[in-house]
PDB file of N, CA and C in Angstrom:
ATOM      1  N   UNK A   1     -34.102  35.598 149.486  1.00  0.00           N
ATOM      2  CA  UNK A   1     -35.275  35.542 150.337  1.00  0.00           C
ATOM      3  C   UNK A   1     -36.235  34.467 149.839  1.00  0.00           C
ATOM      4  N   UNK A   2     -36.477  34.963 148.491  1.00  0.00           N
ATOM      5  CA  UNK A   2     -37.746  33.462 147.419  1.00  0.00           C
ATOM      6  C   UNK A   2     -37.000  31.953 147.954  1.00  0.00           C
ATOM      7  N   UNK A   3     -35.583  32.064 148.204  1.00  0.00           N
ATOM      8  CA  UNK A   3     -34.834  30.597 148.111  1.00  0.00           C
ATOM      9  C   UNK A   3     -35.025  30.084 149.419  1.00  0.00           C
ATOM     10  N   UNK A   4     -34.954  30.956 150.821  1.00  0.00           N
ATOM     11  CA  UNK A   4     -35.153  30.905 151.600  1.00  0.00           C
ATOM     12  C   UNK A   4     -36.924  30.065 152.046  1.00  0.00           C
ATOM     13  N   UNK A   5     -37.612  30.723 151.700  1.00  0.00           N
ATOM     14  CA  UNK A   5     -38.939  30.948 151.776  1.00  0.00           C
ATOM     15  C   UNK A   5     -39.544  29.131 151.259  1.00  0.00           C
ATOM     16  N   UNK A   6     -38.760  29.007 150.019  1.00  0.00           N
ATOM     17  CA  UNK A   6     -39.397  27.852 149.112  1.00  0.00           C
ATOM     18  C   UNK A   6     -38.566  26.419 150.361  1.00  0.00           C
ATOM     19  N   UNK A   7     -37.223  26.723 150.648  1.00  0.00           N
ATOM     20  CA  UNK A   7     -36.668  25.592 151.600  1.00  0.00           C
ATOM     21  C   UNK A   7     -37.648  25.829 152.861  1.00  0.00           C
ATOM     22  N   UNK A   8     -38.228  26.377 153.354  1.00  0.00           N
ATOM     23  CA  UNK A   8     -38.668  26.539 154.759  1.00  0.00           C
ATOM     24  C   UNK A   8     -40.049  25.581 154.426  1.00  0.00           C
ATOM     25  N   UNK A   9     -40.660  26.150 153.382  1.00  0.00           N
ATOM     26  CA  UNK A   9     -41.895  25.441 153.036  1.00  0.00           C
ATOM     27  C   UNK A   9     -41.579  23.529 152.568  1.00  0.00           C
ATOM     28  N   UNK A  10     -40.863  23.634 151.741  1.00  0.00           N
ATOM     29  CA  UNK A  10     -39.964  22.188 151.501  1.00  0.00           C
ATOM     30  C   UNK A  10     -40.030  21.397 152.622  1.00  0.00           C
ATOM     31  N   UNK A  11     -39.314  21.674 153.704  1.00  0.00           N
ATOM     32  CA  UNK A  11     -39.267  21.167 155.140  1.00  0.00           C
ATOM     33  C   UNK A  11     -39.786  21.093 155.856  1.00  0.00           C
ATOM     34  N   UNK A  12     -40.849  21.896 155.755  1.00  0.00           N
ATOM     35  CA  UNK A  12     -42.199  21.771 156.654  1.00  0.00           C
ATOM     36  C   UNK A  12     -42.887  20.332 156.083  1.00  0.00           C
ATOM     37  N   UNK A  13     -43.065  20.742 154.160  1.00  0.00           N
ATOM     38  CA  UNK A  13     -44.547  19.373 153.905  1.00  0.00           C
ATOM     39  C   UNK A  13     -43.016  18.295 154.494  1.00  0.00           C
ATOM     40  N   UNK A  14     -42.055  18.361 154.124  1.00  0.00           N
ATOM     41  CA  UNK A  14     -41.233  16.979 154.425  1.00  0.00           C
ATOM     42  C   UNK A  14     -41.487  16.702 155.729  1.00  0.00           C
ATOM     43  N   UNK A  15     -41.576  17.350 156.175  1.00  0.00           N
ATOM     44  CA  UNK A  15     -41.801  16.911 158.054  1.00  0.00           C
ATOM     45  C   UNK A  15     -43.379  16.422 158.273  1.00  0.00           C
ATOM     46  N   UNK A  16     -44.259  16.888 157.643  1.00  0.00           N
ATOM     47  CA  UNK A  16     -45.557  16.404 157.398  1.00  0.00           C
ATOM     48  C   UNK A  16     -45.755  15.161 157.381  1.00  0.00           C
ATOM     49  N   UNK A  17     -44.999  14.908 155.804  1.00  0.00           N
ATOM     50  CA  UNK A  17     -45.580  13.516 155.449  1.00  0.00           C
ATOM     51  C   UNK A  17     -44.898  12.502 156.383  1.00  0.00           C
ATOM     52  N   UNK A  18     -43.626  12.869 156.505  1.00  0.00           N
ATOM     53  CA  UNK A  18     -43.028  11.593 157.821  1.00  0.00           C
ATOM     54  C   UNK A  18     -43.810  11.514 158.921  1.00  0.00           C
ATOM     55  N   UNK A  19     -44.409  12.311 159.196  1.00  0.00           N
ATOM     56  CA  UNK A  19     -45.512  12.386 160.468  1.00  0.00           C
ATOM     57  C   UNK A  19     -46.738  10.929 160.294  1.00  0.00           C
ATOM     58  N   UNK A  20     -46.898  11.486 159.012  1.00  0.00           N
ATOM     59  CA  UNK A  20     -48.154  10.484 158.417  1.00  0.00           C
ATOM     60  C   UNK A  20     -47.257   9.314 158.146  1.00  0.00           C
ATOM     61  N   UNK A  21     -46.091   9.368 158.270  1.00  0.00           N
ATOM     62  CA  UNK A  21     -45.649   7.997 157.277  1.00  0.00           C
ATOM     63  C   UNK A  21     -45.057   7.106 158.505  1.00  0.00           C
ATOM     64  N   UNK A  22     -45.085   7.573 159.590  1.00  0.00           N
ATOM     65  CA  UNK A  22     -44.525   7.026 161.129  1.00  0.00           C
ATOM     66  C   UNK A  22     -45.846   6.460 161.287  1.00  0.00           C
ATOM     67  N   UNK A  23     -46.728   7.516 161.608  1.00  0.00           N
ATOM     68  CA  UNK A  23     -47.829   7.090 162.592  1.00  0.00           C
ATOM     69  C   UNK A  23     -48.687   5.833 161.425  1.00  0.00           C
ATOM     70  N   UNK A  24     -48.677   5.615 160.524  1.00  0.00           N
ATOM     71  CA  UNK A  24     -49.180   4.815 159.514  1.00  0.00           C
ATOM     72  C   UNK A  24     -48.669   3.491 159.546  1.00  0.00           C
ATOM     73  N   UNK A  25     -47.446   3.441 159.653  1.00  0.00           N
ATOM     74  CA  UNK A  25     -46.348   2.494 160.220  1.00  0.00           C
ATOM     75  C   UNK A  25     -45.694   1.798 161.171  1.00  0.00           C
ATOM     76  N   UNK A  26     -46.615   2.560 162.075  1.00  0.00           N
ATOM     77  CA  UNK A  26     -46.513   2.058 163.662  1.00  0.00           C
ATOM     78  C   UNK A  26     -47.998   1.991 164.006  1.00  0.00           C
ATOM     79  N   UNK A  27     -48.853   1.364 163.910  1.00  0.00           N
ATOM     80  CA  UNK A  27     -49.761   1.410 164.369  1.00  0.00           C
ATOM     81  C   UNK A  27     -50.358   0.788 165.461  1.00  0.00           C
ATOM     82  N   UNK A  28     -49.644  -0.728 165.623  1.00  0.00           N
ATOM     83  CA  UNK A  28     -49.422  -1.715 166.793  1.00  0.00           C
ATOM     84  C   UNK A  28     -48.169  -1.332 167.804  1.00  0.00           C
ATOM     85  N   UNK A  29     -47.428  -0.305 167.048  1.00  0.00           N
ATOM     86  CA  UNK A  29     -46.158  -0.018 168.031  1.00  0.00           C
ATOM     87  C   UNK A  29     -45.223  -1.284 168.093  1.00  0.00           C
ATOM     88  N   UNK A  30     -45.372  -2.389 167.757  1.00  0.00           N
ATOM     89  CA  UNK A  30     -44.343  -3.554 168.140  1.00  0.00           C
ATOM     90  C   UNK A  30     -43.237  -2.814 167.310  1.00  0.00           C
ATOM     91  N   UNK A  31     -41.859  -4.068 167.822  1.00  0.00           N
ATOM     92  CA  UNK A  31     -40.456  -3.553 167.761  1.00  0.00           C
ATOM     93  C   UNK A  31     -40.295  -3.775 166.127  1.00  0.00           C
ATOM     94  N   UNK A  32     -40.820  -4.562 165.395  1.00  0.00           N
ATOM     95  CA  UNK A  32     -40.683  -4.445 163.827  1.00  0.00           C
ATOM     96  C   UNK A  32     -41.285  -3.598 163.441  1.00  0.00           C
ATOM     97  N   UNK A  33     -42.203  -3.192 163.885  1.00  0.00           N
ATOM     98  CA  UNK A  33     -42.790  -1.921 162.824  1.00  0.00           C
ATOM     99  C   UNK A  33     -41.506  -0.829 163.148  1.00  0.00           C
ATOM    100  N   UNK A  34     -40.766  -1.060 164.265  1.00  0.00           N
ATOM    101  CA  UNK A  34     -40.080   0.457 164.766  1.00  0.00           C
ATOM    102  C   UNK A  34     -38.762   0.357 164.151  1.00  0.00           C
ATOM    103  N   UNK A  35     -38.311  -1.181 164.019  1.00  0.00           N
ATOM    104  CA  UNK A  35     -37.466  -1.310 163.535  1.00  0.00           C
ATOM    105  C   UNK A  35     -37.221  -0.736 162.042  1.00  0.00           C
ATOM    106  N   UNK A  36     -38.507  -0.633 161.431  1.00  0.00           N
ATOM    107  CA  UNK A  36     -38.511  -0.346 159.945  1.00  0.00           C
ATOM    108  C   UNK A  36     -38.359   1.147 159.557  1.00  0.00           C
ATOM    109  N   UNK A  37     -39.038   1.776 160.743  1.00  0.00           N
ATOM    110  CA  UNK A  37     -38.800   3.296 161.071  1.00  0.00           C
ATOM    111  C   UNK A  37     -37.203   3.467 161.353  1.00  0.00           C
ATOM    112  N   UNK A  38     -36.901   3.085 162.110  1.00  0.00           N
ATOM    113  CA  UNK A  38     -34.956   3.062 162.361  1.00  0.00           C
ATOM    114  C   UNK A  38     -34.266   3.280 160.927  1.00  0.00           C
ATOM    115  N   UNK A  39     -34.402   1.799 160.676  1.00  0.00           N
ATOM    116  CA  UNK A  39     -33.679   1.807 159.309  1.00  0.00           C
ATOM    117  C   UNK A  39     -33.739   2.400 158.449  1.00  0.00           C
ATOM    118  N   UNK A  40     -35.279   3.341 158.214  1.00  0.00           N
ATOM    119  CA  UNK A  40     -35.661   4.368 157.286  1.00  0.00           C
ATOM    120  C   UNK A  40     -34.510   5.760 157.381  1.00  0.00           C
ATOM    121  N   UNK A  41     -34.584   5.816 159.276  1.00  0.00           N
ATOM    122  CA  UNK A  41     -33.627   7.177 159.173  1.00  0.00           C
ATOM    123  C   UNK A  41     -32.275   7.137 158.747  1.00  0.00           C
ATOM    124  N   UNK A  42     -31.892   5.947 159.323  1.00  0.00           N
ATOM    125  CA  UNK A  42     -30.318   5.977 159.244  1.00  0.00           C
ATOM    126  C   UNK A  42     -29.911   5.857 157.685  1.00  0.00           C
ATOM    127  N   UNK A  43     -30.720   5.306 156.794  1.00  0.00           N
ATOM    128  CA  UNK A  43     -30.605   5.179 155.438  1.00  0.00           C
ATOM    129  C   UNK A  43     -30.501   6.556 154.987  1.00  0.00           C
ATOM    130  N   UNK A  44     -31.306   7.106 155.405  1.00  0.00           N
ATOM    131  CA  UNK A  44     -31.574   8.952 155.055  1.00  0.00           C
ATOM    132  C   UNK A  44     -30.132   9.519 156.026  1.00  0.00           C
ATOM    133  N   UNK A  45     -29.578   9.894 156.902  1.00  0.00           N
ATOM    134  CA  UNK A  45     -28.439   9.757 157.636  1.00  0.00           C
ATOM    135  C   UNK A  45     -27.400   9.347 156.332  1.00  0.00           C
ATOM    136  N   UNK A  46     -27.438   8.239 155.990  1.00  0.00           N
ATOM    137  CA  UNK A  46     -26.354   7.820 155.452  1.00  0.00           C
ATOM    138  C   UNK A  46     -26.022   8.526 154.253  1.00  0.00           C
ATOM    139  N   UNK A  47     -27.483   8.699 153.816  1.00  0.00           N
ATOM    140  CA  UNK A  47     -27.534   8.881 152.335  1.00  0.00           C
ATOM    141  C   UNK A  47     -26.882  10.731 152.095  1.00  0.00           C
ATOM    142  N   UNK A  48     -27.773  11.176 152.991  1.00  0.00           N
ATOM    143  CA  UNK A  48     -27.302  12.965 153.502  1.00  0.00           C
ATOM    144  C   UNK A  48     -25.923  13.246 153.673  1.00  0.00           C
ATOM    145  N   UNK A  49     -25.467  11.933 154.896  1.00  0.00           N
ATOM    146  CA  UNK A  49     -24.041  12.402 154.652  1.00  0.00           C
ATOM    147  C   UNK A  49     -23.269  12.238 153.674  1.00  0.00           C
ATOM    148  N   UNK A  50     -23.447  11.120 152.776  1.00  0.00           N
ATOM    149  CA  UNK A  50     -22.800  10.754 151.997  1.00  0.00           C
ATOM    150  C   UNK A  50     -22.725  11.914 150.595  1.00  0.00           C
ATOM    151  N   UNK A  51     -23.840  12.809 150.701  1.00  0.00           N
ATOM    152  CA  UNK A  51     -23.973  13.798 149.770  1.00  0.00           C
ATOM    153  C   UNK A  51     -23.235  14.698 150.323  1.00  0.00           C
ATOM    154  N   UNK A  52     -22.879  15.189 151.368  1.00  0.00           N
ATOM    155  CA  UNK A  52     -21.871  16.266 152.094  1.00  0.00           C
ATOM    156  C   UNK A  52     -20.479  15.914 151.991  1.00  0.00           C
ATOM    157  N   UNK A  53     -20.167  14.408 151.968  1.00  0.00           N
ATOM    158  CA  UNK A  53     -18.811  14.303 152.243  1.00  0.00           C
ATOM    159  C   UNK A  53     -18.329  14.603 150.771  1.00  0.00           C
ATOM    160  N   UNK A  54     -19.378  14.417 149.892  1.00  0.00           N
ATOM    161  CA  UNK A  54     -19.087  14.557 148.170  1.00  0.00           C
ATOM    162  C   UNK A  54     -19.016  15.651 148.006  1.00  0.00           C
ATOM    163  N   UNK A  55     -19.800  17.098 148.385  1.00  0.00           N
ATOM    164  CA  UNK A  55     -19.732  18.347 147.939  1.00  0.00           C
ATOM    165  C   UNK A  55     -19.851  19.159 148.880  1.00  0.00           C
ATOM    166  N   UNK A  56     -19.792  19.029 150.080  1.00  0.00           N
ATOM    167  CA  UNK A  56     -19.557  19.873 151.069  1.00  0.00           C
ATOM    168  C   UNK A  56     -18.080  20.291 151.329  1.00  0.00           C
ATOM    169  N   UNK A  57     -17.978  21.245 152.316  1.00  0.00           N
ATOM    170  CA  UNK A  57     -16.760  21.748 152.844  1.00  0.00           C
ATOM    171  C   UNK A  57     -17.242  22.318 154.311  1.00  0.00           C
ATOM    172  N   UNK A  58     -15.663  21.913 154.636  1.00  0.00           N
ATOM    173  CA  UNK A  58     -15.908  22.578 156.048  1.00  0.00           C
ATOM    174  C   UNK A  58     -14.538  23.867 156.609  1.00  0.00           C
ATOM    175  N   UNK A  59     -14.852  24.752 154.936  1.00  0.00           N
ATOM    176  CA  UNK A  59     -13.454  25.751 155.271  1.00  0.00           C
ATOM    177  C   UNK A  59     -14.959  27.175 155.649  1.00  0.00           C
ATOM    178  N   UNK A  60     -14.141  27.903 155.839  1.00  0.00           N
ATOM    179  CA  UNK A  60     -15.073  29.147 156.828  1.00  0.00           C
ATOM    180  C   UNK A  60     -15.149  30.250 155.009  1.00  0.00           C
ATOM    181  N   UNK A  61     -16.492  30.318 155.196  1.00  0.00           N
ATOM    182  CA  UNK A  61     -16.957  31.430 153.928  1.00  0.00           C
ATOM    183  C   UNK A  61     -16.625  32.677 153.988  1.00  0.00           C
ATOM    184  N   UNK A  62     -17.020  33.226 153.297  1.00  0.00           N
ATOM    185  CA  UNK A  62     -16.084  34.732 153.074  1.00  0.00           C
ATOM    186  C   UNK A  62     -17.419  35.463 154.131  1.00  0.00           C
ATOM    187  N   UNK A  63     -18.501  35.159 153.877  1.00  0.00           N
ATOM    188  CA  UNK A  63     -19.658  36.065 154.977  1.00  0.00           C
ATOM    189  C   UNK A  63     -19.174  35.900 156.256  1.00  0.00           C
ATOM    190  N   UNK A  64     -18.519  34.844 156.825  1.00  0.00           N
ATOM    191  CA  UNK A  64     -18.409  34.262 157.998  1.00  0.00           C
ATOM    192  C   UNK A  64     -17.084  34.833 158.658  1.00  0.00           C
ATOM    193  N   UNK A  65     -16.047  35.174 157.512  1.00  0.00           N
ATOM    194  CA  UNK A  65     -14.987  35.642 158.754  1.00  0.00           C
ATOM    195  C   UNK A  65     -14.580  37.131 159.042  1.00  0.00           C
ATOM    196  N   UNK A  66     -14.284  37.540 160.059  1.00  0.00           N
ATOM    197  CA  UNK A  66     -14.143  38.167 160.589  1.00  0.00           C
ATOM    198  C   UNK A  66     -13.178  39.331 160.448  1.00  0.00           C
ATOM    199  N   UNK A  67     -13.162  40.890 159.378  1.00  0.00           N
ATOM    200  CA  UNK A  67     -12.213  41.213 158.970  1.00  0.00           C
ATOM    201  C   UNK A  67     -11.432  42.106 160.013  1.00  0.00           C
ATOM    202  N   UNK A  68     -10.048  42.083 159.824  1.00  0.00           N
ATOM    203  CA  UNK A  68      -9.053  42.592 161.222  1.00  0.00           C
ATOM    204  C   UNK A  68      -9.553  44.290 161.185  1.00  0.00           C
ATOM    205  N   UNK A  69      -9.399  44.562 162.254  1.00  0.00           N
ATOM    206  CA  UNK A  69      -9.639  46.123 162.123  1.00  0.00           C
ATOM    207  C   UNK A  69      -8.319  46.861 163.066  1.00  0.00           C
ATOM    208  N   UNK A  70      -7.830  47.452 162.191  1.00  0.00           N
ATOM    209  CA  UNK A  70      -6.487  47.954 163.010  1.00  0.00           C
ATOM    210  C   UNK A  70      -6.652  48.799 164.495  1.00  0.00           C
ATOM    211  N   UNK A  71      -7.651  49.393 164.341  1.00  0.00           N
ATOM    212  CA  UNK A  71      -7.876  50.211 165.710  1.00  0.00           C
ATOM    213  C   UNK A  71      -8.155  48.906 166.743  1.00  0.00           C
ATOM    214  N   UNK A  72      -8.401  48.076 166.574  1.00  0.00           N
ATOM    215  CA  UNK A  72      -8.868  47.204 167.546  1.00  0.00           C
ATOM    216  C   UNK A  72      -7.778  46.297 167.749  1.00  0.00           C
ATOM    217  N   UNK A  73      -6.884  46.152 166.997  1.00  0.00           N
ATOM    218  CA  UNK A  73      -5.651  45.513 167.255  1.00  0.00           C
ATOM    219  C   UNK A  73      -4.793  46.400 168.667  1.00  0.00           C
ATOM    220  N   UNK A  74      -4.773  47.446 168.130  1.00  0.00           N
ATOM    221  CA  UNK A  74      -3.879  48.447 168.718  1.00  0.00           C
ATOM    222  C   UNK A  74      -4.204  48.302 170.440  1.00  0.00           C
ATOM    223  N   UNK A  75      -5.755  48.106 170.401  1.00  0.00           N
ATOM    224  CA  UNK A  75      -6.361  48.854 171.508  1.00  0.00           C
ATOM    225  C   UNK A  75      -5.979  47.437 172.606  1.00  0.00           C
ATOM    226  N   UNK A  76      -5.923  46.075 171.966  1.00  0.00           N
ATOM    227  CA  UNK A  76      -5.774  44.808 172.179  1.00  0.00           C
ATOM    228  C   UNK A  76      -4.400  44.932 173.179  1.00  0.00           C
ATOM    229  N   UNK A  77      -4.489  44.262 174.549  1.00  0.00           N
ATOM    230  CA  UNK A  77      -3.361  44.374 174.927  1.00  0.00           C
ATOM    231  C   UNK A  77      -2.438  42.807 174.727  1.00  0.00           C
ATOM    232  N   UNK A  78      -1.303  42.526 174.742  1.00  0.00           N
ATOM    233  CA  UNK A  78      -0.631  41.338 174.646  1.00  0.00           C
ATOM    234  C   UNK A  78      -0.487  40.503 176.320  1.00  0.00           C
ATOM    235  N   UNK A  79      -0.591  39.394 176.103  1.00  0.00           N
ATOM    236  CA  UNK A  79      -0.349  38.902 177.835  1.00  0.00           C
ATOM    237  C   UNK A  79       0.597  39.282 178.520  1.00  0.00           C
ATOM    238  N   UNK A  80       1.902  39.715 177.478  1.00  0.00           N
ATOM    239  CA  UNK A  80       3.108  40.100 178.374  1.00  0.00           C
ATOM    240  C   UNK A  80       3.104  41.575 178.656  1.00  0.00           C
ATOM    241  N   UNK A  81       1.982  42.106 177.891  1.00  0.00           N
ATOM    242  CA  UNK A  81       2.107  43.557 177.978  1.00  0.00           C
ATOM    243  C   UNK A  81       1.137  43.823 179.458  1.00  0.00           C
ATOM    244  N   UNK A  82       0.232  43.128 179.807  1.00  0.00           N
ATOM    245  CA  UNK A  82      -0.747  42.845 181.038  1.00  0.00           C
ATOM    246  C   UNK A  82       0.225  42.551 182.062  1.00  0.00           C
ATOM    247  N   UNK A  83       1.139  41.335 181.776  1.00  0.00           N
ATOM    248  CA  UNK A  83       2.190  40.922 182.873  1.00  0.00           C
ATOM    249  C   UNK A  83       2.837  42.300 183.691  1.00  0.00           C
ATOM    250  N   UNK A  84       3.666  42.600 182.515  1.00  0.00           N
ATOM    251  CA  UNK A  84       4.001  44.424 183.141  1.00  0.00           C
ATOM    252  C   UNK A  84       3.673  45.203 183.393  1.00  0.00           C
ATOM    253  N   UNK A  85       2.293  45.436 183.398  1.00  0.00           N
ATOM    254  CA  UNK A  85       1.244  46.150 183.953  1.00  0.00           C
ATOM    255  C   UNK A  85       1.170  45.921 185.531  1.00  0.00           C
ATOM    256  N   UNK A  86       0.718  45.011 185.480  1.00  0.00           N
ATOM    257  CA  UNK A  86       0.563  44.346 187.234  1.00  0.00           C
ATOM    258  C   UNK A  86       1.776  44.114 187.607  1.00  0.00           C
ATOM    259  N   UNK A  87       3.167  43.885 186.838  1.00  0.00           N
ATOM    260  CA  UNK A  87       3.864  44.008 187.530  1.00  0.00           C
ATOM    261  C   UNK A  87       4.340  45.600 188.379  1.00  0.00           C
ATOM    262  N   UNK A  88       4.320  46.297 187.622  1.00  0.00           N
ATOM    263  CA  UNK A  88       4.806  47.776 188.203  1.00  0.00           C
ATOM    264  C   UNK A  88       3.700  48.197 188.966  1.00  0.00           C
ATOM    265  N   UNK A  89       2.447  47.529 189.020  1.00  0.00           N
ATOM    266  CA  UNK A  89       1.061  48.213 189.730  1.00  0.00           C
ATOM    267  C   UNK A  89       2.002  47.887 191.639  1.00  0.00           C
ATOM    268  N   UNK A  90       2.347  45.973 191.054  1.00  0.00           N
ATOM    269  CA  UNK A  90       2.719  45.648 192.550  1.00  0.00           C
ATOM    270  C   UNK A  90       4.093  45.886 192.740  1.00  0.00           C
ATOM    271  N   UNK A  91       4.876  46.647 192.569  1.00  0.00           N
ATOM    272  CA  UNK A  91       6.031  47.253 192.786  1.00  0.00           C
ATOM    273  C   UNK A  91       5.774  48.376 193.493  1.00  0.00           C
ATOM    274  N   UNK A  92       5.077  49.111 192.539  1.00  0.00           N
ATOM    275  CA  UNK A  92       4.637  50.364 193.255  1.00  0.00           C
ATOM    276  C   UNK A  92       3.989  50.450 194.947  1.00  0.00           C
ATOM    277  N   UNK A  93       2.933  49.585 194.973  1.00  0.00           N
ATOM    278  CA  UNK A  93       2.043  49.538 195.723  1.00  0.00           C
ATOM    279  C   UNK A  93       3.618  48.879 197.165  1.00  0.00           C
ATOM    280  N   UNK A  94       4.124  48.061 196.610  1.00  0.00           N
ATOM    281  CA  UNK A  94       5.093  47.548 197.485  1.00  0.00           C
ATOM    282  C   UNK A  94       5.796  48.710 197.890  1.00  0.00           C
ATOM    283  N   UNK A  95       6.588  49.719 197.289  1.00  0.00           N
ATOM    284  CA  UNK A  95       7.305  50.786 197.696  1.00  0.00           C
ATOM    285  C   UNK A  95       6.410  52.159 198.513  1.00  0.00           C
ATOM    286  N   UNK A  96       5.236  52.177 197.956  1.00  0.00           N
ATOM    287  CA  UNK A  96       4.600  52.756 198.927  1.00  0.00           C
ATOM    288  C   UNK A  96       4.561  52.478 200.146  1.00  0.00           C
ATOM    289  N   UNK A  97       4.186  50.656 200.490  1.00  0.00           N
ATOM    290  CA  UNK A  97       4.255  50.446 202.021  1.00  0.00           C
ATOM    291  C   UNK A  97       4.859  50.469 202.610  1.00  0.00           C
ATOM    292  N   UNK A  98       6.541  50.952 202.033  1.00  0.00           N
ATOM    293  CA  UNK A  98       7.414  50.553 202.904  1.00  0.00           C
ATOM    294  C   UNK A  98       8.036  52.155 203.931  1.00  0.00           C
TER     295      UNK A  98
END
């Protein structure tokens, strides 16, 4: 929760000061001042990913998957088991009309 709490706050002043550090930096708005803003992100972009591709993963965590539960297997029907279902529904229904 404390770890939680301290990143939320982290990201907030970080979002702050870029606020101040845009509007400080653009003040005429021309395409070089914006340009300098661009290059700021994508550097940050680059730099972020480049820290993920180093120690990240993209396999599924143990919180995240989903454990089998046998009653729910059971209860699960198969497509071919549905197929024969509707098939004998319209067999039936056929021998009735006749």
């Amino acid at each position: 929760m404390c770890n939680m709490v301290f990143k939320m706050v982290w990201g907030i002043g970080i979002d702050k000061m870029k606020e101040k550090k845009i509007c400080s930096s653009t003040k005429a708005g021309t395409p070089s001042e914006w340009q300098n803003i661009f290059v700021g992100c994508a550097i940050s972009l680059i730099i972020s990913g480049t820290i993920f591709l180093m120690f990240g993963s993209g396999e599924v965590q143990e919180w995240a998957k989903i454990k089998e539960d046998v009653e729910m297997k059971e209860n699960v029907m198969t497509e071919e088991e549905k197929l024969n279902e509707i098939s004998a529904r319209v067999i039936q229904e056929e021998s009735l009309c006749v």
